[in-house]
Protein backbone atom coordinates (compact mmCIF):
# COMPACT_ATOMS: atom_id res chain seq x y z
CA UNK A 1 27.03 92.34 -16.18
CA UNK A 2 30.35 93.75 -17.17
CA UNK A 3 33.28 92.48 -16.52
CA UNK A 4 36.47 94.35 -14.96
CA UNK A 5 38.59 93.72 -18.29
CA UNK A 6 35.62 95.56 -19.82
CA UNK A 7 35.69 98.05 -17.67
CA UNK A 8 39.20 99.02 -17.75
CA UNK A 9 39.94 98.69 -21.55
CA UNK A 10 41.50 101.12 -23.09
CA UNK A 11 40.26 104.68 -24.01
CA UNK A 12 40.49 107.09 -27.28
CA UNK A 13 43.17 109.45 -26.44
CA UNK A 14 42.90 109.71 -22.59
CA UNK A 15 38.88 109.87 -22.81
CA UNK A 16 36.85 106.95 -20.85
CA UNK A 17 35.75 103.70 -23.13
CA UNK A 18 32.07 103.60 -24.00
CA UNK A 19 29.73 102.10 -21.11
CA UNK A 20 28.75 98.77 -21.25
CA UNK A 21 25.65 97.71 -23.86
CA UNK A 22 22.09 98.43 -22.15
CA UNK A 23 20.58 95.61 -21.15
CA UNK A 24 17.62 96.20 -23.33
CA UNK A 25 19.24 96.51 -26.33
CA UNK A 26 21.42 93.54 -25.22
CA UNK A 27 18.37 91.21 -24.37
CA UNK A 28 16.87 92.35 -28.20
CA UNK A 29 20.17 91.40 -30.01
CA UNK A 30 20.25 87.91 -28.17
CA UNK A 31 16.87 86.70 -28.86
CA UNK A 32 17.86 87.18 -32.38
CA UNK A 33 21.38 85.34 -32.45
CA UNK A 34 19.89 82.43 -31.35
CA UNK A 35 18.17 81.37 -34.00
CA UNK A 36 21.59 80.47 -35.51
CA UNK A 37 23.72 77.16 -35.08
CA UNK A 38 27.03 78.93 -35.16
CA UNK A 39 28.62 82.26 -34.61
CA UNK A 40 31.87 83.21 -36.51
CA UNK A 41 34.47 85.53 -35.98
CA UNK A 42 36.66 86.69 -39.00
CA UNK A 43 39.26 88.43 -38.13
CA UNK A 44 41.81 90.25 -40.96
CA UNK A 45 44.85 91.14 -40.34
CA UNK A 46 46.63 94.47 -39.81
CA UNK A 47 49.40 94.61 -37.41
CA UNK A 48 48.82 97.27 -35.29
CA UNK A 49 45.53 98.26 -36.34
CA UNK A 50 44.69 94.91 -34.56
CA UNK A 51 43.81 96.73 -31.53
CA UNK A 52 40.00 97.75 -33.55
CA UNK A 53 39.42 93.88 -33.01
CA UNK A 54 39.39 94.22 -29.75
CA UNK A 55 37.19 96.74 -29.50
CA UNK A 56 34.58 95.10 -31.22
CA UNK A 57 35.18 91.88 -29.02
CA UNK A 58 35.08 93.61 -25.92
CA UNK A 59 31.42 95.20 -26.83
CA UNK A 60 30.40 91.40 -27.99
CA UNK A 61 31.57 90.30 -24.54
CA UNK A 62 29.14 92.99 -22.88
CA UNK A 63 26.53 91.71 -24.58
CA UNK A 64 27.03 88.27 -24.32
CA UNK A 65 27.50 87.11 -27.67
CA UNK A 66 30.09 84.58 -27.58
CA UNK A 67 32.04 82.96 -31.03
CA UNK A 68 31.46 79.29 -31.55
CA UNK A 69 34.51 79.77 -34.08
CA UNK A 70 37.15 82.19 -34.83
CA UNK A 71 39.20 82.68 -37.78
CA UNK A 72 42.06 84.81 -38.42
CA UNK A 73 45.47 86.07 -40.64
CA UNK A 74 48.35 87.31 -38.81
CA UNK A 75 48.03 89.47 -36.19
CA UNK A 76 44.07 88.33 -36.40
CA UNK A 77 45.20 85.20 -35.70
CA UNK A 78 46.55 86.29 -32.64
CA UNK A 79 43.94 87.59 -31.25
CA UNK A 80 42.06 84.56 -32.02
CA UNK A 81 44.36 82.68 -29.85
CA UNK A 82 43.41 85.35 -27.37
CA UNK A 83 40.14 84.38 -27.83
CA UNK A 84 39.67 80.97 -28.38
CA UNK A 85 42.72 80.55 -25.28
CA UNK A 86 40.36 82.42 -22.43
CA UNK A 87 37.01 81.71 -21.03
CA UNK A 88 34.17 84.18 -21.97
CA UNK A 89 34.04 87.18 -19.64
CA UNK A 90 37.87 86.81 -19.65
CA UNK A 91 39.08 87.02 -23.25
CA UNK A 92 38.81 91.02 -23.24
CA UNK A 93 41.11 91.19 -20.14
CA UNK A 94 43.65 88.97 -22.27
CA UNK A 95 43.36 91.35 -25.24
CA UNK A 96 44.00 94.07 -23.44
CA UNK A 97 47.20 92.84 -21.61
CA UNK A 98 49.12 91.42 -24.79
CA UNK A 99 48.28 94.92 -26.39
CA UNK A 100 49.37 97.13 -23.69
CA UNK A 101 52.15 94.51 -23.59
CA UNK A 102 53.18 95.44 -27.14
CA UNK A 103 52.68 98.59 -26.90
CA UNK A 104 55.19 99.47 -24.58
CA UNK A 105 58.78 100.34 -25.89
CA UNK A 106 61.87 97.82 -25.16
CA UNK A 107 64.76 99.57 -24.96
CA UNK A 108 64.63 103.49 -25.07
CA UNK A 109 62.41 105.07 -22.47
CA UNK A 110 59.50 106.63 -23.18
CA UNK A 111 59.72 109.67 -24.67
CA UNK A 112 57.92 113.30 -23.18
CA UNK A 113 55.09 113.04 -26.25
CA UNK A 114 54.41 109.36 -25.09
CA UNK A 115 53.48 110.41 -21.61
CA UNK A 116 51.70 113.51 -23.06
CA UNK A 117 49.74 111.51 -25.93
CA UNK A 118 48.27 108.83 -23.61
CA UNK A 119 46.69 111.99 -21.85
CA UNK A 120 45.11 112.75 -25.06
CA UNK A 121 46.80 116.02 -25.31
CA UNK A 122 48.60 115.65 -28.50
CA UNK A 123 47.07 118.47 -30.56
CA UNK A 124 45.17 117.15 -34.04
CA UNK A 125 47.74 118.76 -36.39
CA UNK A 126 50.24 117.07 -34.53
CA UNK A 127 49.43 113.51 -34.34
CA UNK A 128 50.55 112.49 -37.75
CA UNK A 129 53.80 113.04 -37.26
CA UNK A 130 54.00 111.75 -33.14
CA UNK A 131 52.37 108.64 -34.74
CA UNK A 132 55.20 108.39 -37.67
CA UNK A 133 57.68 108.73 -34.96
CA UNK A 134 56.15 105.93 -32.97
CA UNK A 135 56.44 103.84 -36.13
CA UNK A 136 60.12 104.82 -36.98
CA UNK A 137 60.60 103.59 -33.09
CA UNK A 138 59.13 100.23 -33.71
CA UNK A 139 61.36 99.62 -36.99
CA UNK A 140 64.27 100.52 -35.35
CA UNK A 141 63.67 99.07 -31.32
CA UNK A 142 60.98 95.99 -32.12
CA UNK A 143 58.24 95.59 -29.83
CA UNK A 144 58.25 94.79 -26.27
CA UNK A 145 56.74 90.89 -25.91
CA UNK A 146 56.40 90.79 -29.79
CA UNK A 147 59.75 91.09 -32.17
CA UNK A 148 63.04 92.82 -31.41
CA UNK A 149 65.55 93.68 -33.68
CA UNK A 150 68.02 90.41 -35.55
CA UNK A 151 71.48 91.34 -35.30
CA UNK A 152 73.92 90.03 -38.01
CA UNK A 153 75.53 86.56 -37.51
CA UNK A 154 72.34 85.37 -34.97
CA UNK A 155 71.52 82.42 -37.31
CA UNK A 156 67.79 81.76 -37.96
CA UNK A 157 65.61 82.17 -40.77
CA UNK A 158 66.92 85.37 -42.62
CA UNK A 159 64.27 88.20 -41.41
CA UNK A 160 64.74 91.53 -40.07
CA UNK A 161 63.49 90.77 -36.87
CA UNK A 162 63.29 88.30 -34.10
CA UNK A 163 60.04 86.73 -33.40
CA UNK A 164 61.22 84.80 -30.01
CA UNK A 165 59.40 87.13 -27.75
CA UNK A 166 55.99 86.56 -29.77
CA UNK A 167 55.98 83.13 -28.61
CA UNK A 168 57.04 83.74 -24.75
CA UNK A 169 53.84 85.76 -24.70
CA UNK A 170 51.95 83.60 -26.66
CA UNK A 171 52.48 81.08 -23.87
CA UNK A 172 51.92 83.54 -21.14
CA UNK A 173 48.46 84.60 -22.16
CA UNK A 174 47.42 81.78 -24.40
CA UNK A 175 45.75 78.66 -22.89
CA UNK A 176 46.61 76.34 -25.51
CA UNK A 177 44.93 73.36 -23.66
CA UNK A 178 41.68 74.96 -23.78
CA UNK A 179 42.10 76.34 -27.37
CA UNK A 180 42.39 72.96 -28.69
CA UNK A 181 39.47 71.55 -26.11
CA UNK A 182 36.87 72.20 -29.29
CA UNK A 183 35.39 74.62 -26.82
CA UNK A 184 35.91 77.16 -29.18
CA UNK A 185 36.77 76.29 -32.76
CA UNK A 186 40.09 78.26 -34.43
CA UNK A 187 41.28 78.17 -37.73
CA UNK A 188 44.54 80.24 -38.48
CA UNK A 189 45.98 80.71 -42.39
CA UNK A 190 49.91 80.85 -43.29
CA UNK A 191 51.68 80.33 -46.89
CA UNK A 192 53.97 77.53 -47.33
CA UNK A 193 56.93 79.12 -48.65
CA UNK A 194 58.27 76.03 -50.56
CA UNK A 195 54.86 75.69 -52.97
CA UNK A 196 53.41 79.29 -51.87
CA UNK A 197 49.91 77.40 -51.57
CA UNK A 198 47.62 78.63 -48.46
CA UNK A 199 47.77 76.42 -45.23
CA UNK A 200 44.36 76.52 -42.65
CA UNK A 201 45.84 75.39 -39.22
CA UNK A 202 42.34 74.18 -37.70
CA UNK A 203 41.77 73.17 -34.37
CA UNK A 204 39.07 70.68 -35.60
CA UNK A 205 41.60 69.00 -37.15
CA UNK A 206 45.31 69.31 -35.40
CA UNK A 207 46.45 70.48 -32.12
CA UNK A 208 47.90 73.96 -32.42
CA UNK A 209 50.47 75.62 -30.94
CA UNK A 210 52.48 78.66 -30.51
CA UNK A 211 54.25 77.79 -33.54
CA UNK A 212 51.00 77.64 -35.70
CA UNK A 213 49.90 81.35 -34.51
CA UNK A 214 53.73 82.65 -35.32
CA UNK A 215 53.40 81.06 -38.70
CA UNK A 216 50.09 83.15 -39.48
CA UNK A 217 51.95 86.45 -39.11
CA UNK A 218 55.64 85.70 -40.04
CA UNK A 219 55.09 88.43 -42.75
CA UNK A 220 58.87 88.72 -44.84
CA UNK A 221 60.90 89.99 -44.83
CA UNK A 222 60.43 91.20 -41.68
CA UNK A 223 59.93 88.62 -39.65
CA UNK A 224 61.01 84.97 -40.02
CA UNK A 225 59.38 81.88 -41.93
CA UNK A 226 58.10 79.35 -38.84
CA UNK A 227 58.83 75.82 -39.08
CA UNK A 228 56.36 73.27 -38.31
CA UNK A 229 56.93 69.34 -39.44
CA UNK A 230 59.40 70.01 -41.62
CA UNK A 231 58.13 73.14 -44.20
CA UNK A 232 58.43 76.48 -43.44
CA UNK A 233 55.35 79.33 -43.51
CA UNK A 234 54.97 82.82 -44.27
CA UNK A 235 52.35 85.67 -42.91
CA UNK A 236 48.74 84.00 -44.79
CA UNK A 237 47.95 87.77 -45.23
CA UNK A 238 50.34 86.84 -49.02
CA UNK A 239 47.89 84.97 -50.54
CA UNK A 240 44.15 86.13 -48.77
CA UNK A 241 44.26 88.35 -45.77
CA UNK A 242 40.18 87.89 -45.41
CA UNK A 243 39.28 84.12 -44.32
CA UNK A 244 35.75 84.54 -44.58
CA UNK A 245 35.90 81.79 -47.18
CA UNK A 246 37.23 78.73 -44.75
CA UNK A 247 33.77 79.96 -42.35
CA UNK A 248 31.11 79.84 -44.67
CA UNK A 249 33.01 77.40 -47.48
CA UNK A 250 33.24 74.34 -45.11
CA UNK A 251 31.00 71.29 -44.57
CA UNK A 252 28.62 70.58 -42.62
CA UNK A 253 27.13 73.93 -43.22
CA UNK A 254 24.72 75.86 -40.60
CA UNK A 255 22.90 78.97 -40.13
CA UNK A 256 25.34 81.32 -39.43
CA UNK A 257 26.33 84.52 -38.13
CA UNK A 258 29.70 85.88 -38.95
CA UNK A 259 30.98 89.04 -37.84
CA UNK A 260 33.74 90.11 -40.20
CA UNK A 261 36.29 92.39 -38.76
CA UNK A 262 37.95 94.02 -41.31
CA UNK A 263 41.38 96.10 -41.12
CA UNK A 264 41.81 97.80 -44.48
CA UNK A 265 39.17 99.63 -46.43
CA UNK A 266 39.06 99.11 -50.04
CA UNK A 267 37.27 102.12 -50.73
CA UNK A 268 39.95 105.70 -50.26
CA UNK A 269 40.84 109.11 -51.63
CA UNK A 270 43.01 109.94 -54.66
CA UNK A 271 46.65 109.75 -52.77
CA UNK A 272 48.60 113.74 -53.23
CA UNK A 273 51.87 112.37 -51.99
CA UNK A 274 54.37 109.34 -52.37
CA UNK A 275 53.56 108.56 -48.49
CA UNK A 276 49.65 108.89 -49.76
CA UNK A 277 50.55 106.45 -52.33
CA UNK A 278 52.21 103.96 -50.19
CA UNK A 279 49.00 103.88 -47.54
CA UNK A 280 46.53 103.86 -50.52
CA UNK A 281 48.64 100.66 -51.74
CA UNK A 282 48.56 98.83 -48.80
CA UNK A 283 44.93 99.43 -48.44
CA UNK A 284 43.84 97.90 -51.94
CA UNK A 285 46.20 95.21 -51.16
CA UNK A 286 45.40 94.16 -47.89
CA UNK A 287 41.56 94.56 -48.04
CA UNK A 288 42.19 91.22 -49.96
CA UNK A 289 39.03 91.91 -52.34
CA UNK A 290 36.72 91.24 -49.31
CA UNK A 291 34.06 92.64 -51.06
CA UNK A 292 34.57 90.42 -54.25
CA UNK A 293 34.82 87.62 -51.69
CA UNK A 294 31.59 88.33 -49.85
CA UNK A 295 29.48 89.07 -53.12
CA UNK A 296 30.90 85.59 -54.74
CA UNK A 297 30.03 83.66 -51.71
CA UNK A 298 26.82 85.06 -51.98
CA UNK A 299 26.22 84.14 -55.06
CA UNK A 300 27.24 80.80 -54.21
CA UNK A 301 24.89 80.35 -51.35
CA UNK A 302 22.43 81.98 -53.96
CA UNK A 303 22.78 79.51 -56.47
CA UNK A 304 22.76 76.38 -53.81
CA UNK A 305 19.02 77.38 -52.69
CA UNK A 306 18.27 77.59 -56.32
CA UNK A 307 19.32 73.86 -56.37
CA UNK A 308 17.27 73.07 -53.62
CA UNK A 309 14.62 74.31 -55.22
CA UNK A 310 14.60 72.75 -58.25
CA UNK A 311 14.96 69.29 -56.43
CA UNK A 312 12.09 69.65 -54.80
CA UNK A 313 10.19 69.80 -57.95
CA UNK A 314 11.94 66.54 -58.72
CA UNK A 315 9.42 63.28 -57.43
CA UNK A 316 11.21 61.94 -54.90
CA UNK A 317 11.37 58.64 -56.62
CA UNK A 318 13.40 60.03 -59.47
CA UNK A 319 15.99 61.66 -57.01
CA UNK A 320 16.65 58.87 -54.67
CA UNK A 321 17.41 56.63 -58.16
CA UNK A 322 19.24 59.49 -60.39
CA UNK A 323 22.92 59.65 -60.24
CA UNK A 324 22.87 63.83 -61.30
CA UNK A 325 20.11 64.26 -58.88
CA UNK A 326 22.30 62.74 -55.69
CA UNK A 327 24.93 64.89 -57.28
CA UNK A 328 23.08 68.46 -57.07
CA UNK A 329 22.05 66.92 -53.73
CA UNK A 330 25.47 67.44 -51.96
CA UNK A 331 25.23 70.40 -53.62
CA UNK A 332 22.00 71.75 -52.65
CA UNK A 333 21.28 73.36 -49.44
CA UNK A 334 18.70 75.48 -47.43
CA UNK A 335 21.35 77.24 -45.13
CA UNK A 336 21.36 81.00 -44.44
CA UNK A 337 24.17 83.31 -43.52
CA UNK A 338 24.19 86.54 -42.08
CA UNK A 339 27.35 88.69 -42.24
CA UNK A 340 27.75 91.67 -39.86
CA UNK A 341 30.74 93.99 -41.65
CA UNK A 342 33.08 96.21 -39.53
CA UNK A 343 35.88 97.71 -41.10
CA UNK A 344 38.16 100.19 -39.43
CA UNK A 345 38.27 103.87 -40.90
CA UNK A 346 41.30 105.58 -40.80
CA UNK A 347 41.64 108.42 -38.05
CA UNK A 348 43.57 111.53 -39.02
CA UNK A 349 47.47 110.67 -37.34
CA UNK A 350 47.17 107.43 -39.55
CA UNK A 351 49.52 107.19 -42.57
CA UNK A 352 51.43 104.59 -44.39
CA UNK A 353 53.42 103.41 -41.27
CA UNK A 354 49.82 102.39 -39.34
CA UNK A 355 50.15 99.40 -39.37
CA UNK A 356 53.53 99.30 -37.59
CA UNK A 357 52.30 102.51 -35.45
CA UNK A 358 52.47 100.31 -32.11
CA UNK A 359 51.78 103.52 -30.01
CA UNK A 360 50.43 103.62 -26.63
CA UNK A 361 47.98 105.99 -27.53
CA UNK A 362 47.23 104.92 -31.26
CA UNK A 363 46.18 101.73 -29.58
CA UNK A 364 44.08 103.05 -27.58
CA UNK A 365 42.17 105.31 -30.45
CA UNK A 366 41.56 102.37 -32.31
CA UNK A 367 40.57 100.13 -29.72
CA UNK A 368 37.74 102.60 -29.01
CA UNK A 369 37.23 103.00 -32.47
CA UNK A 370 36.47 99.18 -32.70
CA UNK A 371 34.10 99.54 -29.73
CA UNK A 372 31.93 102.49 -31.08
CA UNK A 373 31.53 100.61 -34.51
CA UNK A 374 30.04 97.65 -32.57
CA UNK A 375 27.89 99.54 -30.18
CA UNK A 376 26.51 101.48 -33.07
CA UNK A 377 26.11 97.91 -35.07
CA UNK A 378 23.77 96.42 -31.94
CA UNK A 379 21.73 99.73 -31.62
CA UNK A 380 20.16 97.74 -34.78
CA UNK A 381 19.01 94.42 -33.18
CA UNK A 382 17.16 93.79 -36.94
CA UNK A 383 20.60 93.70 -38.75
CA UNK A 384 20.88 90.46 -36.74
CA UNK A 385 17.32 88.34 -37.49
CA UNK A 386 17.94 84.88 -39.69
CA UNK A 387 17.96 85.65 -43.13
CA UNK A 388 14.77 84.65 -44.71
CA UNK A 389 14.93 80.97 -46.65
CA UNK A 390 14.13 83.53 -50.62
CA UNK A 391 17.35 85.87 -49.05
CA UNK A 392 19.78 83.26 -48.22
CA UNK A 393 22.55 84.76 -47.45
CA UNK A 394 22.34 88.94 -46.21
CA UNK A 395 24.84 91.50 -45.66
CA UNK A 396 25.37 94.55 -43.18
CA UNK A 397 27.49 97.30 -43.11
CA UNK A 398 27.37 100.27 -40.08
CA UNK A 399 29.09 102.74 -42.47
CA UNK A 400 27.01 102.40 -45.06
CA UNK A 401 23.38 101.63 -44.01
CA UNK A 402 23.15 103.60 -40.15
């Protein structure tokens, strides 16, 4: 049954959000998911393109598919917290307050095209530039409940903006006690700025805080480096912006079914302008070679069942007594992985500002956007069967097989 935060999240450009998943299909996807021990979410991150996260969350919710773990960079780490700090049948409700939170302007008042665009009746020619605006607006004001403006001679790490807000909000809509009950497992990357190494804050391992979701999108030099024991941390997004690798790269490994939520697309046109340029940059850059990364993982995984193969040729005698046979042993596995791939497609009022576009109405589009993707994703309740023991590890992609 749907909840009321599904029912009231937001809607493309004034129209309705998709109905709730049929219980049919719903009943068809679940009987597959569990035959695996854990469910992953991956979330990249994006800034405001965020909102397409929780769009494909919300549809999960409705079809009651719940994460064992989540995993996230920057403002995917956010809505982990989100996730991992609300009960199930709750979490979209969260979502959508911190993003209409942030989406709402702090000082100026809105402006006639605000009013007019959350109606949806922003003509298509004109959207590019009302979102532009909308992102000039957030350079220049902040973002209500997220980062305002520094003003010389505040003190602080040097940044352009103040993150303070983030982390009143944070502890408004985050319920930090139950994201570190193990209820839900989190993991959240940041760069330490000193030795520029990765850092995975992981619930399994540390209590987390506020402090440890500010650190995983303190991107520079806009906002500030976040202390914690001593070192200070950048946005994670510097060094991988895809943390597929800390879900399936871990140990104990299980069968397991990640759904990847991807914010940049790799793939793009031939850019015509210096604006086209700067998008097409940001794209190739931030998609953080998640293909590469899936297809070596795979290989991996691949190569591990090869292993296992080979030892069980081996008598058993000779393995339980041969130093380079216990070796490939920790090596070896029969473990399968199945990873479901949404990545968001730019609508036409994107440009090279999306990602700071915090518009009501923007937010809204690709919300919806994130929603569609994953309703079209469970109309294939196959996509989601254990991968056989001879595939391994399996790969699906809406865009490119539907």
């Amino acid at each position: 049954m749907a909840t009321a935060a599904a029912r009231s999240a937001p809607a493309q450009r004034g129209r309705k959000p998709a109905g709730n998943v049929p219980s049919c299909r719903s009943d068809a996807v679940l009987e597959q998911v569990r035959q695996y021990d854990r469910i992953a979410l991956v979330l990249q991150g994006g800034g405001a393109l965020g909102a397409y996260q929780c769009g494909v969350v919300q549809a999960l919710e409705d079809c009651g598919v719940h994460p064992h773990w989540v995993a996230g960079i920057s403002i995917g780490s956010i809505n982990a917290a989100l996730i991992a700090g609300n009960a199930p049948g709750e979490r979209t409700a969260a979502l959508r307050t911190f993003w209409e939170t942030v989406t709402q302007q702090p000082l100026l008042p809105a402006l006639p095209w605000d009013h007019v665009a959350m109606l949806g009746w922003i003509p298509e020619p004109l959207q590019p530039q009302i979102a532009a605006i909308q992102g000039l607006r957030a350079m220049f004001e902040g973002q209500r409940g997220f980062f305002l403006p520094r003003w010389p001679g505040t003190g602080g790490q040097p940044s352009y903006y103040d993150t303070a807000p983030l982390r009143e909000t944070l502890k408004r809509l985050v319920d930090f006690d139950r994201l570190n009950s193990g209820e839900t497992r989190i993991s959240v990357g940041a760069v330490n700025v000193r030795t520029g190494n990765q850092v995975v804050f992981d619930s399994a391992d540390m209590r987390l805080g506020p402090e440890h979701i500010m650190a995983s999108g303190a991107l520079p030099p806009g906002f500030p480096a976040v202390e914690i024991d001593g070192e200070f941390y950048w946005d994670g997004g510097l060094v991988s912006n895809t943390p597929l690798s800390q879900v399936l790269g871990g140990h104990p490994s299980h069968h397991t079914l990640v759904f990847q939520v991807d914010l940049w697309s790799a793939s793009g046109e031939l850019p015509r302008t210096l604006l086209d340029v700067s998008e097409r940059q940001k794209d190739i850059q931030y998609s953080s070679r998640t293909r590469t990364i899936t297809t070596t993982l795979q290989r991996a995984q691949q190569q591990r069942h090869v292993l296992r193969d080979l030892l069980a040729r081996i008598p058993a005698k000779v393995r339980q007594t041969d130093a380079l046979c216990q070796q490939v042993e920790k090596m070896a596995q029969d473990k399968r992985y199945n990873v479901i791939h949404l990545i968001y497609r730019d609508k036409p009022f994107d440009g090279q500002g999306k990602d700071y576009d915090f518009g009501r109405a923007e937010m809204r589009a690709h919300w919806q956007s994130g929603l569609d993707d994953m309703h079209r994703t469970l109309d294939h309740p196959d996509w989601f069967a254990l991968p056989s023991a001879k595939e391994g590890f399996i790969t699906h992609d809406v865009h490119t097989q539907a």
